[in-house]
N, C-alpha and C. Protein backbone atom coordinates (compact mmCIF):
# COMPACT_ATOMS: atom_id res chain seq x y z
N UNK A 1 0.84 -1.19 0.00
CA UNK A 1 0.00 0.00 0.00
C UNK A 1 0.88 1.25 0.00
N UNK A 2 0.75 2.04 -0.91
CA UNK A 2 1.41 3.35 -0.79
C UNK A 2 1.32 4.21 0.64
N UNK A 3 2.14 5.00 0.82
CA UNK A 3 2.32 5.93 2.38
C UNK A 3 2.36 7.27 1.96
N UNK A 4 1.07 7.91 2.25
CA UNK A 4 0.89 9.29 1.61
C UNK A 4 1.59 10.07 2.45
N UNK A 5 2.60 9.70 2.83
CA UNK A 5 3.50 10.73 3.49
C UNK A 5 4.54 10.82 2.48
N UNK A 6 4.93 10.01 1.55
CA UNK A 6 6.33 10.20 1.01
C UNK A 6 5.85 10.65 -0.45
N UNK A 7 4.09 11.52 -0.61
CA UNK A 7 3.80 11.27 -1.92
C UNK A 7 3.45 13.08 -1.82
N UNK A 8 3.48 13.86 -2.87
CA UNK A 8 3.23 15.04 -3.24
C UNK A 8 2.06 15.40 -3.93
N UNK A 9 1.40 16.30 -3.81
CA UNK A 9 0.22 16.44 -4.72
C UNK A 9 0.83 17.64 -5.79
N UNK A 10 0.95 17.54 -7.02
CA UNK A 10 1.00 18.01 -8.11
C UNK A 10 0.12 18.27 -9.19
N UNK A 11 -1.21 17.97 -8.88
CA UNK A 11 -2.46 18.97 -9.44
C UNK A 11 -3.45 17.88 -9.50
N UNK A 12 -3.92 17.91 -10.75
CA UNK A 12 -5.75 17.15 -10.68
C UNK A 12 -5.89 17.40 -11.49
N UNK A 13 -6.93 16.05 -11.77
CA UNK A 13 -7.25 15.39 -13.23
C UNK A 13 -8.92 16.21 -13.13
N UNK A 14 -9.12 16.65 -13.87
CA UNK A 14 -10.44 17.32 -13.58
C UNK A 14 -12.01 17.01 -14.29
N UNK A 15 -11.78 16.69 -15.35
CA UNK A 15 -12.87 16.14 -16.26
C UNK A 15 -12.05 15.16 -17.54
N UNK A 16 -13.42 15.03 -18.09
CA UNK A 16 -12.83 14.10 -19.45
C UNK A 16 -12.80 14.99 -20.50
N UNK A 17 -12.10 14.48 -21.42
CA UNK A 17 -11.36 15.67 -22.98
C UNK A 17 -12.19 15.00 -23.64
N UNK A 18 -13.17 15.34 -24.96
CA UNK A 18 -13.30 14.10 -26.15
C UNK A 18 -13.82 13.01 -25.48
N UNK A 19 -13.62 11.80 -26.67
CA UNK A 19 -14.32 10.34 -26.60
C UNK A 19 -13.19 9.34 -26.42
N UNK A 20 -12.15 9.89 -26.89
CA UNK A 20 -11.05 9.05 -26.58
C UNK A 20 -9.90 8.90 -25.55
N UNK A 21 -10.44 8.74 -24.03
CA UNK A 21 -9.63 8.68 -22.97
C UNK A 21 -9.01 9.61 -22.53
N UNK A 22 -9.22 10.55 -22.88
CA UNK A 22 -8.28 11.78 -22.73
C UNK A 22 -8.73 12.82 -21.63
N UNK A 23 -8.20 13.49 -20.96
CA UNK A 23 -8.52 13.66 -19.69
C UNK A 23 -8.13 15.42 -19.44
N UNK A 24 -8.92 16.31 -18.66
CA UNK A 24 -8.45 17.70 -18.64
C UNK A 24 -7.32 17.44 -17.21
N UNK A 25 -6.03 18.26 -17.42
CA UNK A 25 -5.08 18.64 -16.14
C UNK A 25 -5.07 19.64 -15.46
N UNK A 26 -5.27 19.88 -14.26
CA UNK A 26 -4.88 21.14 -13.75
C UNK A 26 -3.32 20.80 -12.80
N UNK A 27 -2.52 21.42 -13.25
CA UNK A 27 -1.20 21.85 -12.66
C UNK A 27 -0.51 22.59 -11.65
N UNK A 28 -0.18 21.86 -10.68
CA UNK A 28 0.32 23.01 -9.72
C UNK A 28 1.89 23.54 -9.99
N UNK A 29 2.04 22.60 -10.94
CA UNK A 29 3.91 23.24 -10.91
C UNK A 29 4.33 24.28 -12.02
N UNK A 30 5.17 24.89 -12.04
CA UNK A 30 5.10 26.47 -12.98
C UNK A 30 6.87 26.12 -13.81
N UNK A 31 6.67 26.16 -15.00
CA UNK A 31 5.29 25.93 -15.92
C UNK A 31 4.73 24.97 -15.73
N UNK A 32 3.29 25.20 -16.04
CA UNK A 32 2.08 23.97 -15.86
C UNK A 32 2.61 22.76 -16.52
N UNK A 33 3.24 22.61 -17.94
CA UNK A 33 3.74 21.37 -18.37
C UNK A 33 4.69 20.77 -17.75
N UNK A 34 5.03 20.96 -16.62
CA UNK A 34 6.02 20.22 -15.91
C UNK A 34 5.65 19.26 -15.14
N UNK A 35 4.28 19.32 -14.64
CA UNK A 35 4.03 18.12 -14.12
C UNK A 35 3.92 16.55 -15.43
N UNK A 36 4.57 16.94 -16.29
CA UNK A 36 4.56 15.32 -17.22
C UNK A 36 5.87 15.26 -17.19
N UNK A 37 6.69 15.91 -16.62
CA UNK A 37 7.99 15.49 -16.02
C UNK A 37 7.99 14.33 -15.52
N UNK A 38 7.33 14.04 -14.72
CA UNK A 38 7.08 12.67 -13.11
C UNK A 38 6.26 12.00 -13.90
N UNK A 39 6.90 11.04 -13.35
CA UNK A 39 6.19 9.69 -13.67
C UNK A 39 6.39 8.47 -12.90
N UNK A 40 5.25 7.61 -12.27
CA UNK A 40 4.06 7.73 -12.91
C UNK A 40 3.42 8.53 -11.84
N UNK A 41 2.12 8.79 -12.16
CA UNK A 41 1.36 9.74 -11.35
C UNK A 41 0.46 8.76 -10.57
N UNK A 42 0.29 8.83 -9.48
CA UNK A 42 -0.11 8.52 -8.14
C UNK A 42 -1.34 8.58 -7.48
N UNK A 43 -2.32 8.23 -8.29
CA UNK A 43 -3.91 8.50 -8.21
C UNK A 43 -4.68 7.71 -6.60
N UNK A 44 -5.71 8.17 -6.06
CA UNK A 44 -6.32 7.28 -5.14
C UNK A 44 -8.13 7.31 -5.43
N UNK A 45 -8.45 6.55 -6.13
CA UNK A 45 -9.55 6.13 -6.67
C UNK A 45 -10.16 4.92 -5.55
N UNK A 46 -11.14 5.55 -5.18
CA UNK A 46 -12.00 4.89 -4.16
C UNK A 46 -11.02 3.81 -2.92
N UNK A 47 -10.28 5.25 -2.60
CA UNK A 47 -9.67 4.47 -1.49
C UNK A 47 -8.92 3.47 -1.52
N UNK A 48 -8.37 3.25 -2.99
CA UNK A 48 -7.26 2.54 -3.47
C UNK A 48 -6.38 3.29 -4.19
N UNK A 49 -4.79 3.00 -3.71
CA UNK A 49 -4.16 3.55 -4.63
C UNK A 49 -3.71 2.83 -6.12
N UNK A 50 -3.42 3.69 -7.10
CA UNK A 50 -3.38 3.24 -8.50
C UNK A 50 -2.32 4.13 -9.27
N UNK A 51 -1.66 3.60 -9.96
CA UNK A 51 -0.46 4.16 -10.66
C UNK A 51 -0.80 4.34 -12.70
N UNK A 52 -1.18 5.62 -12.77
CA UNK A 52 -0.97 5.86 -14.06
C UNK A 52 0.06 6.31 -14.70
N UNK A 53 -0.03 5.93 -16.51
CA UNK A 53 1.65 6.67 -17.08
C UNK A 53 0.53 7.24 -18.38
N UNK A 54 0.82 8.63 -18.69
CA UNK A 54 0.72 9.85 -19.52
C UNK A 54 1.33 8.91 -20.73
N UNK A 55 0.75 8.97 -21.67
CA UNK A 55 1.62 8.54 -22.73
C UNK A 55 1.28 9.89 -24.20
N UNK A 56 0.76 10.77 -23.65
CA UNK A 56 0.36 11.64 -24.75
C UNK A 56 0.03 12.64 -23.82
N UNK A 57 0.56 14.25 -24.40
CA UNK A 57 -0.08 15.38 -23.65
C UNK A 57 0.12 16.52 -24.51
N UNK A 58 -1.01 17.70 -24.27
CA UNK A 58 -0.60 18.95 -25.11
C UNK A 58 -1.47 19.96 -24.07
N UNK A 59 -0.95 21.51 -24.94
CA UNK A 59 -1.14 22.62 -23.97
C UNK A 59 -2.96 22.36 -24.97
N UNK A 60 -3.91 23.28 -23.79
CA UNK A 60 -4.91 23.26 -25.03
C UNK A 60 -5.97 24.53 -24.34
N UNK A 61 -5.92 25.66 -24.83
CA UNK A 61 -6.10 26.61 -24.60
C UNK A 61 -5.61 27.09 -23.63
N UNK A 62 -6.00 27.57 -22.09
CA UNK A 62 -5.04 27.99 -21.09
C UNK A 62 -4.57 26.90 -20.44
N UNK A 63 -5.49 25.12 -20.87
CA UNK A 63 -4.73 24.53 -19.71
C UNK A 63 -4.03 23.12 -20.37
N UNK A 64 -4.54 22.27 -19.80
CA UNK A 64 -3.46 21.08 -20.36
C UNK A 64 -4.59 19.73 -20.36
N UNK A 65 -4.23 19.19 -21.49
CA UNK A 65 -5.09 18.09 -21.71
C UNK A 65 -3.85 16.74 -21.60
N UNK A 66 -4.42 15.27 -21.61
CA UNK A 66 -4.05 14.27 -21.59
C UNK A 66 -4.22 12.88 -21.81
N UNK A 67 -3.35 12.04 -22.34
CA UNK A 67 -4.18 10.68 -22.60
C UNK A 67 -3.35 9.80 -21.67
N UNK A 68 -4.56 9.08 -21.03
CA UNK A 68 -3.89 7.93 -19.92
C UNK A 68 -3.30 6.78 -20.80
N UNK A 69 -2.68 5.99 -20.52
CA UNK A 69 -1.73 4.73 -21.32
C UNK A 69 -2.84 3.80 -20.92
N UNK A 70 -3.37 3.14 -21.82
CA UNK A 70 -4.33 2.03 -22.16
C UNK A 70 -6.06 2.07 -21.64
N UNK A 71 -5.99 3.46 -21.46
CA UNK A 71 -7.11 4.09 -21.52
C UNK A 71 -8.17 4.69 -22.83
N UNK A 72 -8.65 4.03 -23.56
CA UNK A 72 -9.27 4.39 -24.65
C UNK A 72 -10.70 4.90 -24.94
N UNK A 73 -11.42 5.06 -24.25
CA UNK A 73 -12.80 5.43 -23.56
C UNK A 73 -13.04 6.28 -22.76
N UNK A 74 -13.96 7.19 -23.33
CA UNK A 74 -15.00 8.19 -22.30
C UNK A 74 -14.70 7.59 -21.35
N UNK A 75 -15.77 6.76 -20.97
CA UNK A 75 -16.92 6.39 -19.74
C UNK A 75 -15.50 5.68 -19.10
N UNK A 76 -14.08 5.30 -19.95
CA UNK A 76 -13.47 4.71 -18.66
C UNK A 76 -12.23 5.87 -17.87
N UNK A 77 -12.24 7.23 -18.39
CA UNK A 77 -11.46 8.12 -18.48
C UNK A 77 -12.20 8.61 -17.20
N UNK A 78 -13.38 8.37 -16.98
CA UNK A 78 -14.16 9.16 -16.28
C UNK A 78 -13.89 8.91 -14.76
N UNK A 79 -13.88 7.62 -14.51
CA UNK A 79 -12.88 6.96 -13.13
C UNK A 79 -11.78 7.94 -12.52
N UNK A 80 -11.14 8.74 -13.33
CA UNK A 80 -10.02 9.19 -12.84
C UNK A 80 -10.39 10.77 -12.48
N UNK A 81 -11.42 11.48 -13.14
CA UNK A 81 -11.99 12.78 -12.98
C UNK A 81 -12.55 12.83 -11.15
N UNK A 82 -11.51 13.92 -10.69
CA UNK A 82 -11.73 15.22 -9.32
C UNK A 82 -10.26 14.13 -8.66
N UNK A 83 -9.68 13.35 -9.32
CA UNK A 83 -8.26 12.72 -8.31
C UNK A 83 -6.81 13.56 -8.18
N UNK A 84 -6.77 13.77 -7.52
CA UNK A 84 -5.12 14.65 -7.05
C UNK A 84 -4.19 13.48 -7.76
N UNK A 85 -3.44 14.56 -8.19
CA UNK A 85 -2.12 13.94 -8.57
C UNK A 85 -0.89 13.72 -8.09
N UNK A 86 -0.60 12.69 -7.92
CA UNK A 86 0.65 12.42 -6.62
C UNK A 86 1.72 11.59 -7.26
N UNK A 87 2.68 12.48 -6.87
CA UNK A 87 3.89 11.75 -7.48
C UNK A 87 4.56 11.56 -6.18
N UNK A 88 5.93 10.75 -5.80
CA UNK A 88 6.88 10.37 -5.16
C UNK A 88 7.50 11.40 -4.91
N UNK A 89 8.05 11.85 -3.84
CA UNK A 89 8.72 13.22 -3.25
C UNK A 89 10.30 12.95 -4.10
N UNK A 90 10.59 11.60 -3.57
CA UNK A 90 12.02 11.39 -4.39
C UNK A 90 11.97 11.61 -5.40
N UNK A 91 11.21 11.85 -6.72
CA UNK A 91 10.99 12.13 -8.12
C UNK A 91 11.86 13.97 -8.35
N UNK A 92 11.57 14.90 -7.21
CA UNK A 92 12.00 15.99 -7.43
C UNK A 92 13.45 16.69 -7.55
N UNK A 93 13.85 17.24 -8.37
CA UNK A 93 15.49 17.71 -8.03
C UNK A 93 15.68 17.82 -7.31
N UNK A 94 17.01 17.44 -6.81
CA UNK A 94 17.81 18.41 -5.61
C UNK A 94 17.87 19.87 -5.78
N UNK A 95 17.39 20.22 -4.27
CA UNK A 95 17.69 21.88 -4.82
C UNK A 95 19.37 22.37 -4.19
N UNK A 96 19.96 23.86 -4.30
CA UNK A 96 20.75 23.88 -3.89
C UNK A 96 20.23 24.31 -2.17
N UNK A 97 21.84 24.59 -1.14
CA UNK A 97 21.76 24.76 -0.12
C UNK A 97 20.82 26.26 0.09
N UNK A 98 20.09 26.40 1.39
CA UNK A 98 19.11 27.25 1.30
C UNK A 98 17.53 27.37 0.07
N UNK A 99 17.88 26.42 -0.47
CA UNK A 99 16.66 26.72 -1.61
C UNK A 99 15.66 25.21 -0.79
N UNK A 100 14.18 25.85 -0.37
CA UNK A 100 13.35 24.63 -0.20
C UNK A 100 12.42 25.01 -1.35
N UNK A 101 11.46 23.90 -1.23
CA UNK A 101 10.52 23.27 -2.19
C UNK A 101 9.08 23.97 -0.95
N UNK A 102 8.06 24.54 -1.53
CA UNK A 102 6.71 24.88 -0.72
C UNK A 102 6.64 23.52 0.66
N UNK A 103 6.44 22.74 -0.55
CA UNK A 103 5.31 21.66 0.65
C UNK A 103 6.74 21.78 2.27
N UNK A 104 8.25 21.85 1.87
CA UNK A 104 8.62 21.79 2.81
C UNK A 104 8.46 22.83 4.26
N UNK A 105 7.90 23.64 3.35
CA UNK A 105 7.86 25.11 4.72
C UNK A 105 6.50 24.95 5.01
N UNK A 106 5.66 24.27 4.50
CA UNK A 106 4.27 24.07 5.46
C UNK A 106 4.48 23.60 6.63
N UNK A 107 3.69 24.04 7.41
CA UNK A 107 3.70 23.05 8.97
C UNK A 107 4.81 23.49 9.79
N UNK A 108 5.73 24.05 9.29
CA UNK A 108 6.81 24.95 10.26
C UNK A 108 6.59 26.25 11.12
N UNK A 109 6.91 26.11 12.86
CA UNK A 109 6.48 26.84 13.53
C UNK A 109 7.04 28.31 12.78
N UNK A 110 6.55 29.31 13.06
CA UNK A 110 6.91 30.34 12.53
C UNK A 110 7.54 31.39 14.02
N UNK A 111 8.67 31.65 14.61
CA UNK A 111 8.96 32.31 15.78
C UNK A 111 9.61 33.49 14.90
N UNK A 112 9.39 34.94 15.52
CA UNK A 112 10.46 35.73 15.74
C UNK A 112 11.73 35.77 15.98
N UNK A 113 12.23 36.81 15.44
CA UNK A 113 14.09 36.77 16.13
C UNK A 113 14.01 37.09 17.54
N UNK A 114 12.81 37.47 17.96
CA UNK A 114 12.63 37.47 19.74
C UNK A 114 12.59 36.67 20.13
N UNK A 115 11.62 35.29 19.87
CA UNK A 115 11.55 33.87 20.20
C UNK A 115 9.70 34.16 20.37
N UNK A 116 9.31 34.93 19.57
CA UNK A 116 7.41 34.90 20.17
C UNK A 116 7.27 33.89 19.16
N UNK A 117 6.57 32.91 19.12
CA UNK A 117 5.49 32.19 18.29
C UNK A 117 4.02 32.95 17.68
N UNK A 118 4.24 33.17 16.30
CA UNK A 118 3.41 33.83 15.94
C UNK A 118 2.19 32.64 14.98
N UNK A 119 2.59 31.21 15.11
CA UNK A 119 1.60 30.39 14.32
C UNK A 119 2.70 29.68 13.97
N UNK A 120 2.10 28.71 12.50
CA UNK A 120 2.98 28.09 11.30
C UNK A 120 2.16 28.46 10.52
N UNK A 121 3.36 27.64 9.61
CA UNK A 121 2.96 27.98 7.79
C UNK A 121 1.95 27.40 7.73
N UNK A 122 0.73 27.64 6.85
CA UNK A 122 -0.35 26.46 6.38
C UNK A 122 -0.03 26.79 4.77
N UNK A 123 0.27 27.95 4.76
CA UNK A 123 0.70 27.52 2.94
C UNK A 123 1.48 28.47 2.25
N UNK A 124 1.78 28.58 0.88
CA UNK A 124 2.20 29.98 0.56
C UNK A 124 1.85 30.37 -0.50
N UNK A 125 1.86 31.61 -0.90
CA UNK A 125 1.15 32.05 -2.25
C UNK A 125 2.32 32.50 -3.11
N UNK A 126 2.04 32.63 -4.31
CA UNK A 126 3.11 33.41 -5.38
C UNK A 126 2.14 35.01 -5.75
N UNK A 127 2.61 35.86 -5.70
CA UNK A 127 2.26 37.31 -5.92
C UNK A 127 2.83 37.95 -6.45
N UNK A 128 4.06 37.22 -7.63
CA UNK A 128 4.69 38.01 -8.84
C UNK A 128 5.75 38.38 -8.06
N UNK A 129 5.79 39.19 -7.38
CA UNK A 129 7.17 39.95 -6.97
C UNK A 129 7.80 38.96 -5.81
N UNK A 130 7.26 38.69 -5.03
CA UNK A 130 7.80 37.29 -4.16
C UNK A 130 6.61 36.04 -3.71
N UNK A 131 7.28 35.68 -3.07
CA UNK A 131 6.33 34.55 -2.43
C UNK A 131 5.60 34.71 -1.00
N UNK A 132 4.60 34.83 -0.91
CA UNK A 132 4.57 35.15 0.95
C UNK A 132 3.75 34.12 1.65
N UNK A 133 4.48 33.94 2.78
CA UNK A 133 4.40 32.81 3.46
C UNK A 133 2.63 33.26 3.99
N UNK A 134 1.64 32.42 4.61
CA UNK A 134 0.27 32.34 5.05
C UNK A 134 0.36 31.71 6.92
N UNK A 135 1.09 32.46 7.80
CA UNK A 135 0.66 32.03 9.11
C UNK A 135 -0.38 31.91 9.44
N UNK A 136 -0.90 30.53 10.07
CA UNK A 136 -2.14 31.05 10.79
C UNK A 136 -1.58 30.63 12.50
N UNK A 137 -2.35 30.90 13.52
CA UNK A 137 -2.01 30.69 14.67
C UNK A 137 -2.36 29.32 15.09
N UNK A 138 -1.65 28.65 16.01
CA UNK A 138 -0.81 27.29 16.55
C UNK A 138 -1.83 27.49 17.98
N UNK A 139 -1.30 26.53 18.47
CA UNK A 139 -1.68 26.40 20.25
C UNK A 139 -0.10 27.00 20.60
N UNK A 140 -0.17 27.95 21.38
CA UNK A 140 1.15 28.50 22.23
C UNK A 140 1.33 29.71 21.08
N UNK A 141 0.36 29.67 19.93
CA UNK A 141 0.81 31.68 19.43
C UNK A 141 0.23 32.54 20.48
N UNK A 142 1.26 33.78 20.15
CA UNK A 142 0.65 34.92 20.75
C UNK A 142 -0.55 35.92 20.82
N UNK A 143 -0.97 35.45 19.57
CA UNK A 143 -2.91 35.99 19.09
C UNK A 143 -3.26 34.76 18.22
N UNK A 144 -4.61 34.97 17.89
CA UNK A 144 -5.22 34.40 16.70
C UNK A 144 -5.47 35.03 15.13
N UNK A 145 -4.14 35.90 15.33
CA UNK A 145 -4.59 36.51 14.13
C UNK A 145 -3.83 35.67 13.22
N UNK A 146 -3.92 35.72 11.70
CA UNK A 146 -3.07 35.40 10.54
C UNK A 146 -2.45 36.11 10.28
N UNK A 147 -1.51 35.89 9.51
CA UNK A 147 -0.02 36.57 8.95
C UNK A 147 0.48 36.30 7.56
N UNK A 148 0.75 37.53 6.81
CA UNK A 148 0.94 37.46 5.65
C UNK A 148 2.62 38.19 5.52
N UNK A 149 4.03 36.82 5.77
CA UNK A 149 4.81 37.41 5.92
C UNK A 149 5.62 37.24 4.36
N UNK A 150 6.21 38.16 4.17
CA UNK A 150 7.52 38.02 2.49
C UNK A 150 8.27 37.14 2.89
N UNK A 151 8.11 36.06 1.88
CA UNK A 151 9.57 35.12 2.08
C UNK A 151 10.57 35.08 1.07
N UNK A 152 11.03 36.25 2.27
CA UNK A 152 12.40 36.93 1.73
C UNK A 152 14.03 36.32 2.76
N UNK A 153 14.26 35.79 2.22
CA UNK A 153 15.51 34.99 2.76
C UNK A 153 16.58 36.21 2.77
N UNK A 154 16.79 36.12 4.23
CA UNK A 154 17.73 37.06 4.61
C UNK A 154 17.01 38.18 5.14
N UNK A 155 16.05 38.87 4.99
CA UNK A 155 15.23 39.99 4.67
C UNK A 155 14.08 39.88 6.09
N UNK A 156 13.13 39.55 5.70
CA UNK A 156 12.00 38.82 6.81
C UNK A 156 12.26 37.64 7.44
N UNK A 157 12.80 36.49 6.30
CA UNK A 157 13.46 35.51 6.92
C UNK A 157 14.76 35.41 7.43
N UNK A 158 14.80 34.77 8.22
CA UNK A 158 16.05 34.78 9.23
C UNK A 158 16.74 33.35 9.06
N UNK A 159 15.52 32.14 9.73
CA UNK A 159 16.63 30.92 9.53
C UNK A 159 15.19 30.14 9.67
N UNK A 160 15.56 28.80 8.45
CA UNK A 160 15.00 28.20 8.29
C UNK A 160 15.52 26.60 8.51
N UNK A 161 15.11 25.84 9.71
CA UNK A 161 15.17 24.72 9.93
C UNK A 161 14.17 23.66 9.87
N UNK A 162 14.54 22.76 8.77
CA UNK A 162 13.64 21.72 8.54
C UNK A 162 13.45 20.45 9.89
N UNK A 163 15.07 20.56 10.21
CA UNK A 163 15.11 19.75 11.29
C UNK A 163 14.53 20.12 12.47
N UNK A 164 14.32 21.31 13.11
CA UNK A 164 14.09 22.14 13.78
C UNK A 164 12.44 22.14 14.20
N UNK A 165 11.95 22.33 12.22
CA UNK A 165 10.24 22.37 12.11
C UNK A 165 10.31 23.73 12.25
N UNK A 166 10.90 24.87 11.87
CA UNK A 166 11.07 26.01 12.81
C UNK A 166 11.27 27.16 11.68
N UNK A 167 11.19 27.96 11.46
CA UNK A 167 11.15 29.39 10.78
C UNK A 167 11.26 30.67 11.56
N UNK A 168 12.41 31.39 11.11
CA UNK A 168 12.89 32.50 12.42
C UNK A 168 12.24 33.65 10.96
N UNK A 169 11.79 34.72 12.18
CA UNK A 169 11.51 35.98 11.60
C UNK A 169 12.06 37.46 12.12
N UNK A 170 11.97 37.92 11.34
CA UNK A 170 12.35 39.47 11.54
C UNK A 170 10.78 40.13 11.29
N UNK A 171 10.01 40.22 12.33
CA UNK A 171 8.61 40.55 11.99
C UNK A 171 7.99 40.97 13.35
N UNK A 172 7.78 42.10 13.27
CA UNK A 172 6.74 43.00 14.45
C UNK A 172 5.32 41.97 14.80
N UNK A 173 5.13 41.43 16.09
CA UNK A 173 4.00 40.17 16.09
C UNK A 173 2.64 41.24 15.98
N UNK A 174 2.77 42.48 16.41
CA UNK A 174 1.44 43.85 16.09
C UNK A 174 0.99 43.68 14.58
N UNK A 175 1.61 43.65 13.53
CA UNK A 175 1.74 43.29 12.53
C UNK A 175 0.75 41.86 12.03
């Protein structure tokens, strides 16, 4: 049985394309065609897991269409429509030192360079000019408010430990 701990979600199969097995993608990775990088993709269809392989794909208007490998049918394409797409964490590059991947800064306490606990990450957004991290508050933060901090390495961010679980800030908790 697969262990959805060591598995990533990388977008969703969303409806069916056509008559011939072919399937609409939505993409979480930028550019969107990068999720046919990984393979195979990592489906859980009624509480079973199941391993598909892409054997055909194109851009098709803003988003991305696809044909499953020995999938030739509507009505059997249709099985796989509203399933997250999960690939193997090991599938991803190495990044260099200091560079993480999103899913890794989720769930990391978020403290000040004072030591206040202001929440953790629950996620992060892209906003063109940087990325900003989404605090919400923990058991042991200092309010219940949310936090919309720049994750700016070096800048707002201070130090980031995976081992730790931990994210240091340079950030007013009034704020």
């Amino acid at each position: 049985m697969q262990s959805k701990e060591n598995l990533l979600v990388m977008g969703r199969i969303t409806s069916v394309y056509g008559i011939k097995g072919w399937v609409k993608v939505y993409s979480f990775t930028d550019p969107m065609e990068n999720i046919f990088a990984y393979t195979p993709w990592k489906l859980q269809l009624n509480g079973q897991w199941r391993e598909i392989v892409i054997d055909q794909w194109r851009i098709h208007g803003q988003g991305l269409v696809a044909h499953i490998k020995g999938c030739d049918d509507r009505e059997l394409a249709r099985q796989y429509c509203e399933a997250d797409i999960n690939i193997d964490q090991g599938q991803l590059p190495s990044l260099e030192e200091g560079e993480y991947y999103w899913h890794q800064l989720e769930g990391l306490q978020v403290t000040t360079t004072e030591g206040v606990l202001l929440g953790e990450v629950d996620h992060l957004m892209a906003t063109g000019a940087n990325d900003v991290l989404v605090v919400r508050p923990c058991a042991g933060s200092v309010d219940d408010q949310e936090r919309l901090i720049p994750y700016l390495l070096g800048h707002h961010v201070k130090e980031v430990s995976l081992e730790q679980q931990r994210l240091v800030v340079d950030w007013d908790p009034s704020f």
